[in-house]
Protein backbone atom coordinates (compact mmCIF):
# COMPACT_ATOMS: atom_id res chain seq x y z
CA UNK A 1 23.82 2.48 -14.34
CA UNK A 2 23.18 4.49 -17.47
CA UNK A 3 23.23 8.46 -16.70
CA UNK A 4 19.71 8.47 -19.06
CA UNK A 5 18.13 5.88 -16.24
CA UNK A 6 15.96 8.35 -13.54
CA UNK A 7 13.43 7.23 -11.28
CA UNK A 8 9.97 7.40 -12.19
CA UNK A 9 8.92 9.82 -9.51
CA UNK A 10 10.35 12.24 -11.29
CA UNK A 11 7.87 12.28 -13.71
CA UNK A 12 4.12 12.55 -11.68
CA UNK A 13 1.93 11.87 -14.71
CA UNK A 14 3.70 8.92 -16.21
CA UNK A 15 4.31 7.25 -12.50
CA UNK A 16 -0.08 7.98 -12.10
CA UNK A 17 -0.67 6.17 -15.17
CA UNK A 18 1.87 3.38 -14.85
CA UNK A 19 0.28 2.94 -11.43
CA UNK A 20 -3.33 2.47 -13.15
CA UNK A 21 -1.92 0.53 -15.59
CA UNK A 22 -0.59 -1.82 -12.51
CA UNK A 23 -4.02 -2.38 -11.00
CA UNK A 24 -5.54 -2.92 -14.05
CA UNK A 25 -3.62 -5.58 -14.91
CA UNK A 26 -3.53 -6.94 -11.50
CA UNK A 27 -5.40 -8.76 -8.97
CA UNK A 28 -4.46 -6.03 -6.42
CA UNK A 29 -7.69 -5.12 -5.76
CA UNK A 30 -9.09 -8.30 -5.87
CA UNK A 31 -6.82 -9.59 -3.31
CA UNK A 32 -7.55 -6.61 -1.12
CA UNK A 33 -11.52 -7.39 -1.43
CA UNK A 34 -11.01 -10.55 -0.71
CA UNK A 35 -9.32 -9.86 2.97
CA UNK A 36 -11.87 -6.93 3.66
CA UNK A 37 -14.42 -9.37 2.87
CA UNK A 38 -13.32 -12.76 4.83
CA UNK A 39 -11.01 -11.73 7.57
CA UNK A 40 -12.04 -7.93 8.66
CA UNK A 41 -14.84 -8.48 9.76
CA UNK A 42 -13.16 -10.70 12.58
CA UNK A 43 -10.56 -8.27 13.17
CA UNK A 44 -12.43 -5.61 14.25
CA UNK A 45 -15.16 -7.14 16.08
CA UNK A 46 -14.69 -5.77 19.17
CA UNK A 47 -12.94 -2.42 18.14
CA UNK A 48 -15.92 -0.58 19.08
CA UNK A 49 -17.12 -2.22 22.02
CA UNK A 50 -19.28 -0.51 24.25
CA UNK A 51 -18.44 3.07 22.59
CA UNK A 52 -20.57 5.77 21.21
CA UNK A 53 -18.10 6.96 18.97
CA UNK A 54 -15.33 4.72 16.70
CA UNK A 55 -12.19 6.54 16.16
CA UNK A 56 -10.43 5.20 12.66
CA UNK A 57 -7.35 6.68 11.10
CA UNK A 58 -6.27 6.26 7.76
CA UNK A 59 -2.61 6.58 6.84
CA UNK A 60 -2.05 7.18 2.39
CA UNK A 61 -6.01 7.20 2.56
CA UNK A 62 -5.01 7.39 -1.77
CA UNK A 63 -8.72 8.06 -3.15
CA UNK A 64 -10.33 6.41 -0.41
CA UNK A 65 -11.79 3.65 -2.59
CA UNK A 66 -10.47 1.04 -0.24
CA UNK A 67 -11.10 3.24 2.83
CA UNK A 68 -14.92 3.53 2.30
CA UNK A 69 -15.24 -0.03 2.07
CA UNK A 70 -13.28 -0.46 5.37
CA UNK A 71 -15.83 1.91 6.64
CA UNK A 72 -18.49 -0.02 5.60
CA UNK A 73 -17.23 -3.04 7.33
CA UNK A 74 -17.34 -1.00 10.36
CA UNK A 75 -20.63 -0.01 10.01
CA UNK A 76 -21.94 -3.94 9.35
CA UNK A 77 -20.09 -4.41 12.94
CA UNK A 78 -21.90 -1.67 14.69
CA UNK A 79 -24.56 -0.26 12.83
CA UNK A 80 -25.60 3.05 14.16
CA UNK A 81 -22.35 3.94 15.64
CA UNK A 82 -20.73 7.41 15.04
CA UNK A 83 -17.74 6.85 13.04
CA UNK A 84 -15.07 9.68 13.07
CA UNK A 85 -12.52 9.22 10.18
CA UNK A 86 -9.43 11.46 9.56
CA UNK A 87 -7.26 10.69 6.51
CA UNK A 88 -3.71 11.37 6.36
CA UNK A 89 -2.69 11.81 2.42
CA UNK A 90 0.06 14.10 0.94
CA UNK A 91 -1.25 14.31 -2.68
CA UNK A 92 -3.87 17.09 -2.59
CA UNK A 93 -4.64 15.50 -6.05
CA UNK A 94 -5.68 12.27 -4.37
CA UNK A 95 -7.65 14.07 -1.88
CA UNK A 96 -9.78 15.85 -4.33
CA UNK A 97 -10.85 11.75 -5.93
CA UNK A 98 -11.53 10.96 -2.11
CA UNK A 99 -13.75 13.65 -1.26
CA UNK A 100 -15.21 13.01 -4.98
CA UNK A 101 -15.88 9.54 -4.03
CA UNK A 102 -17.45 10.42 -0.94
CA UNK A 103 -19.66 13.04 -2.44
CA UNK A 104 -20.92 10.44 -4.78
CA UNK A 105 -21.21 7.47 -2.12
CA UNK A 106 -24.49 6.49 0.06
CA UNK A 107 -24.71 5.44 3.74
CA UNK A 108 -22.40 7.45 5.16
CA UNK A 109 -24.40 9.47 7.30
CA UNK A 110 -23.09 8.72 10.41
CA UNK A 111 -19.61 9.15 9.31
CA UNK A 112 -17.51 12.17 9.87
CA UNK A 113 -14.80 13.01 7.16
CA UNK A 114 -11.66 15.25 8.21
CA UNK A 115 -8.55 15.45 5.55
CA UNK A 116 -5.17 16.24 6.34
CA UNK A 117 -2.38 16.80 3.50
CA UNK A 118 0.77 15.32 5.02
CA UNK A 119 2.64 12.77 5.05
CA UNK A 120 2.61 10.32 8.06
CA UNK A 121 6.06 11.92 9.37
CA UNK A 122 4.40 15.11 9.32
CA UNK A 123 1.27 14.11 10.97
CA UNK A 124 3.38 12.78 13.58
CA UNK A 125 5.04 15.78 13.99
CA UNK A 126 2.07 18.02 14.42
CA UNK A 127 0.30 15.76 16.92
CA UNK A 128 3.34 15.54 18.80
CA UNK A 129 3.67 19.58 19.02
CA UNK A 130 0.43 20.02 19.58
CA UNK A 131 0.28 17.84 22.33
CA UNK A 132 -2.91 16.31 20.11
CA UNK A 133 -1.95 12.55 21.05
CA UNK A 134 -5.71 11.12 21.21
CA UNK A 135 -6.40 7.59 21.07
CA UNK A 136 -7.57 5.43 17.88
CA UNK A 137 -9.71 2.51 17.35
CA UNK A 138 -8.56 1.10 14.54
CA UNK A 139 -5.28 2.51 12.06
CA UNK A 140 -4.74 1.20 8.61
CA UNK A 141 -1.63 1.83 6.70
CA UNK A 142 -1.89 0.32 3.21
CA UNK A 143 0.61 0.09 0.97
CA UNK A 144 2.19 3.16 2.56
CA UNK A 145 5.49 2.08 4.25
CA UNK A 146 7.28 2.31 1.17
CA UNK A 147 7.51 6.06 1.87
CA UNK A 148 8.26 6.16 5.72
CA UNK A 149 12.36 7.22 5.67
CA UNK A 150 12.26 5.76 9.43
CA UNK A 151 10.20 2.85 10.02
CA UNK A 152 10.20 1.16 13.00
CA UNK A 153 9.97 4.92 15.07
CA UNK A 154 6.61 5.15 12.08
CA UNK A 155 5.54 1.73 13.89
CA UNK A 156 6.20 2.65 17.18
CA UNK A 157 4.48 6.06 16.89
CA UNK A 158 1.14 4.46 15.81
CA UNK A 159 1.19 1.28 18.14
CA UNK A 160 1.51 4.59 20.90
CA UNK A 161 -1.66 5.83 19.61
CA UNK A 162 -3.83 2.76 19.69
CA UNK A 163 -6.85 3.09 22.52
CA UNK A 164 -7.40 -0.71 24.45
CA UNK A 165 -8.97 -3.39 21.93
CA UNK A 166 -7.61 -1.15 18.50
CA UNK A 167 -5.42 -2.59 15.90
CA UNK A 168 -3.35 -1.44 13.15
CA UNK A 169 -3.86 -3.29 9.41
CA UNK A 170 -0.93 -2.58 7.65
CA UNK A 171 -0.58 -4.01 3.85
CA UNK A 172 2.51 -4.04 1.45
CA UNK A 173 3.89 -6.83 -0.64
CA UNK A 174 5.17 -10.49 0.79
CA UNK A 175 8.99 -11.13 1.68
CA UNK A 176 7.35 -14.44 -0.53
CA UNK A 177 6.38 -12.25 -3.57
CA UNK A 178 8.23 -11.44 -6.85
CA UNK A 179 9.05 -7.97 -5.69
CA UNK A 180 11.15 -9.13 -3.18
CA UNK A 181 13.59 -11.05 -5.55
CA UNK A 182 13.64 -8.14 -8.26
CA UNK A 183 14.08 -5.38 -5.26
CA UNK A 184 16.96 -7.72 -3.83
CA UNK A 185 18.61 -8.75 -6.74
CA UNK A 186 18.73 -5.41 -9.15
CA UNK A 187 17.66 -3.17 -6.76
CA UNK A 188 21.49 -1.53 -6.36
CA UNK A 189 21.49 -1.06 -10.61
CA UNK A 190 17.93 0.67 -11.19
CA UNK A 191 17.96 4.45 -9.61
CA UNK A 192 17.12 5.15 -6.50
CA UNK A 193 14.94 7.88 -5.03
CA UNK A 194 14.39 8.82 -1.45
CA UNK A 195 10.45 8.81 -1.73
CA UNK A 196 10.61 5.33 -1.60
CA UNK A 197 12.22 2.22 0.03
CA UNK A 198 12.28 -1.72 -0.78
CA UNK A 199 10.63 -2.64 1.55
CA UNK A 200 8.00 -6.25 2.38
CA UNK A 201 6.43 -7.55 5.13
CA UNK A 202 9.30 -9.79 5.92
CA UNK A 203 11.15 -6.43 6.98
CA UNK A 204 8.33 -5.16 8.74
CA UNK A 205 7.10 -7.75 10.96
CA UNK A 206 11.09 -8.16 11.96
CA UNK A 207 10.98 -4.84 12.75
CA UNK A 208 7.44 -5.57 15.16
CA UNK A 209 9.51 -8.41 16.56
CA UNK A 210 12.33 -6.29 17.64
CA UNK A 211 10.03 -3.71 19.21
CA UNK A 212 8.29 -6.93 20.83
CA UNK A 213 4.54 -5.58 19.30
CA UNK A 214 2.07 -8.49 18.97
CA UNK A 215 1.25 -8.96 15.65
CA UNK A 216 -0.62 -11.66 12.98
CA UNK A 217 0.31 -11.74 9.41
CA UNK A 218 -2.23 -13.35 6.69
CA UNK A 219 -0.48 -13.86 3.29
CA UNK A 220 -2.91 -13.64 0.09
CA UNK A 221 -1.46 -14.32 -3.72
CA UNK A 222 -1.93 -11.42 -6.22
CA UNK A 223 -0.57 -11.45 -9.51
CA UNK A 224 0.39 -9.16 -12.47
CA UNK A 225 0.11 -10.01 -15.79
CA UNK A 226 3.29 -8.85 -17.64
CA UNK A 227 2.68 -10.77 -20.83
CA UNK A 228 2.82 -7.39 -22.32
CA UNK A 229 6.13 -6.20 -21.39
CA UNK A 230 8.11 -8.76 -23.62
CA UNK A 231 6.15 -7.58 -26.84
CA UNK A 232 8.42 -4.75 -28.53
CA UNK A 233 6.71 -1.55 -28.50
CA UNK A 234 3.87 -2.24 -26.35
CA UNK A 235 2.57 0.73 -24.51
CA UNK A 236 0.80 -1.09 -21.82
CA UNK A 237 4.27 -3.27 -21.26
CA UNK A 238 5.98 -0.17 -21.58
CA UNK A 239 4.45 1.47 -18.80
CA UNK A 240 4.39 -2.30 -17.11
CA UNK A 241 8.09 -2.30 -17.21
CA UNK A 242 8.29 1.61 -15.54
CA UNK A 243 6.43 0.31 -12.75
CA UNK A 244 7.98 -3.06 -12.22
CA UNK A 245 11.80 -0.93 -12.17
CA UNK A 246 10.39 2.53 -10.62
CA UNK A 247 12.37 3.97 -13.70
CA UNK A 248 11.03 6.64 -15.95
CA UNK A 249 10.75 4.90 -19.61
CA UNK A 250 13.16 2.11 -18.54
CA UNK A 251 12.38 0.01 -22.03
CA UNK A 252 14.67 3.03 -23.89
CA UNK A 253 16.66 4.29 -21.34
CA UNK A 254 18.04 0.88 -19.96
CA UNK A 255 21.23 -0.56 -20.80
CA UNK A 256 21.07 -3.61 -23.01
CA UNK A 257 22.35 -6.12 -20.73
CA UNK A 258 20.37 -4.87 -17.53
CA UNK A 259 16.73 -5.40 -19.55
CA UNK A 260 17.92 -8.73 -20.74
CA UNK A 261 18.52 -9.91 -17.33
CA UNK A 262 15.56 -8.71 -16.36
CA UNK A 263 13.85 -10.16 -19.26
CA UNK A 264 15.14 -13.46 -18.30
CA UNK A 265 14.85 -13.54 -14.79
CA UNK A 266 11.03 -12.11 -15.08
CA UNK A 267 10.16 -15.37 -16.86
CA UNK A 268 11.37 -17.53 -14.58
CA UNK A 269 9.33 -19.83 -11.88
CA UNK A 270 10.46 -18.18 -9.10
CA UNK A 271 9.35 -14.64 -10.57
CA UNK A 272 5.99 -15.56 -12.67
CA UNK A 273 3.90 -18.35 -13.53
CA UNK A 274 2.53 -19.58 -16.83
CA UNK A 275 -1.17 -19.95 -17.41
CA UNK A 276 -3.20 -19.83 -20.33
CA UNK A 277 -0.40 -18.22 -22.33
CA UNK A 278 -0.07 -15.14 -19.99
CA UNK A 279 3.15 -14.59 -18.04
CA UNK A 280 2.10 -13.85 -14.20
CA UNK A 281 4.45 -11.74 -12.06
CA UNK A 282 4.15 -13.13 -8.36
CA UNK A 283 2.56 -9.66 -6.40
CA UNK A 284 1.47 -11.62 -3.05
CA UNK A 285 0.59 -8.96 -0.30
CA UNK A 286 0.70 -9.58 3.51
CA UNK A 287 -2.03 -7.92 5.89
CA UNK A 288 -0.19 -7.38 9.16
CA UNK A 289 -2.21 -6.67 12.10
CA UNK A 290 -0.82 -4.84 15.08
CA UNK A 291 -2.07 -5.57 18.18
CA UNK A 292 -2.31 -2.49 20.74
């Protein structure tokens, strides 16, 4: 590995807008609306049975855009219940666009709002010496995992707090997506940084079976279209290309015959698809849900 490789979490700003740039050119968020909208509703029909209050813990609540439509799912299921919703997110800068968001949003009157800046190990930590272990109706961990150093005692920790009838939703990409080939294959030659793991659902639900937690896992395509990242100079591939390798400016810093590979492989069918002249990466995600 070149010494001029680093990870891209070393540099906030250009990992925030290589993230945006990665949902804007993806069908993420789509994907995401698409569960919320067909299966959620199913999955937490009878989370708040007979209860005058619904308990709901968000785990990376980011800026809460996904998170308040979540809520509002729960309030289509059982409209007038109290709703008490505590977000667990480390980056005070992402708690400032969720309480933004809220502040701007409608119908959200019977919904309490408590924010927390910590990460999920440190949330568990605090509950646990505080003796604070109270029950949950419903847990959602989305795209989070990635950032958990010890995952199945994460899992086990939150199936511990779930009260009867609650579930967990956890999202993160496929063991059938793109990721999982590029993470596998060139994982050990693009630098590493403990913030985050390679990590997909294949791992995790493995990791439910061996802890013998009931579980269902719904597979949805996403893609990302990286058409941009083979044209020389491009900004928007540029920052395509950070995200895709977690490294900071990989394009320049890269050794020759790493991108090249890369190039190749990032072409081919079992990485991206054709259509109408764009290149699409394969980004499926899988919505586990835990069972309590």
């Amino acid at each position: 590995m070149a010494s001029s490789m680093r990870s891209l979490f070393s540099d906030h700003s250009r990992y925030v807008e290589s993230f945006r740039r990665f949902l804007n050119n993806s069908t993420e968020h789509q994907c995401m609306q698409e569960f919320l909208d067909k299966k959620l509703p199913g999955i937490i029909a009878r989370i708040g049975d007979k209860k005058s209050e619904i308990k709901i813990l968000s785990i990376g609540g980011g800026a809460g855009e996904i998170d308040l439509q979540i809520l509002s799912k729960v309030q289509d299921q059982f409209p007038g219940v109290h709703i008490n919703n505590e977000v667990v997110e480390p980056s005070a800068e992402q708690i400032a666009k969720y309480k933004e968001f809220v502040a701007k949003s409608s119908n959200l009157e019977n919904i309490k709002f408590a924010w927390h800046k910590e990460t999920s190990s440190e949330y568990e930590n605090r509950v646990m010496e505080n003796k604070e272990l109270q029950k949950w109706d419903f847990i959602h961990m989305i795209q989070m995992l990635y950032y958990v150093k010890d995952i199945p005692a994460t899992l086990k920790f939150f199936h511990s707090l779930l009260a009867p009838s609650a579930k967990i939703l956890i999202v993160l990409v496929s063991g059938t997506s793109a990721w999982d080939k590029l993470w596998r294959k060139y994982g050990s030659r693009l630098p590493r940084d403990d913030l985050c793991q390679y990590i997909t659902s294949t791992d995790v639900t493995q990791m439910l079976d061996k802890l013998e937690i009931k579980y269902e896992c719904y597979d949805l395509l996403s893609t990302m279209d990286i058409s941009d990242c083979f044209i020389d100079g491009n900004e928007n591939g540029d920052l395509l290309w950070d995200f895709l390798t977690e490294t900071c400016n990989f394009s320049t810093t890269a050794p020759p015959d790493l991108k090249a590979e890369i190039v190749k492989d990032l072409q081919e069918p079992q990485f991206s698809v054709r259509k109408d002249g764009k290149v699409l990466f394969n980004n499926s995600l899988s919505f586990i849900v835990v069972e309590a």
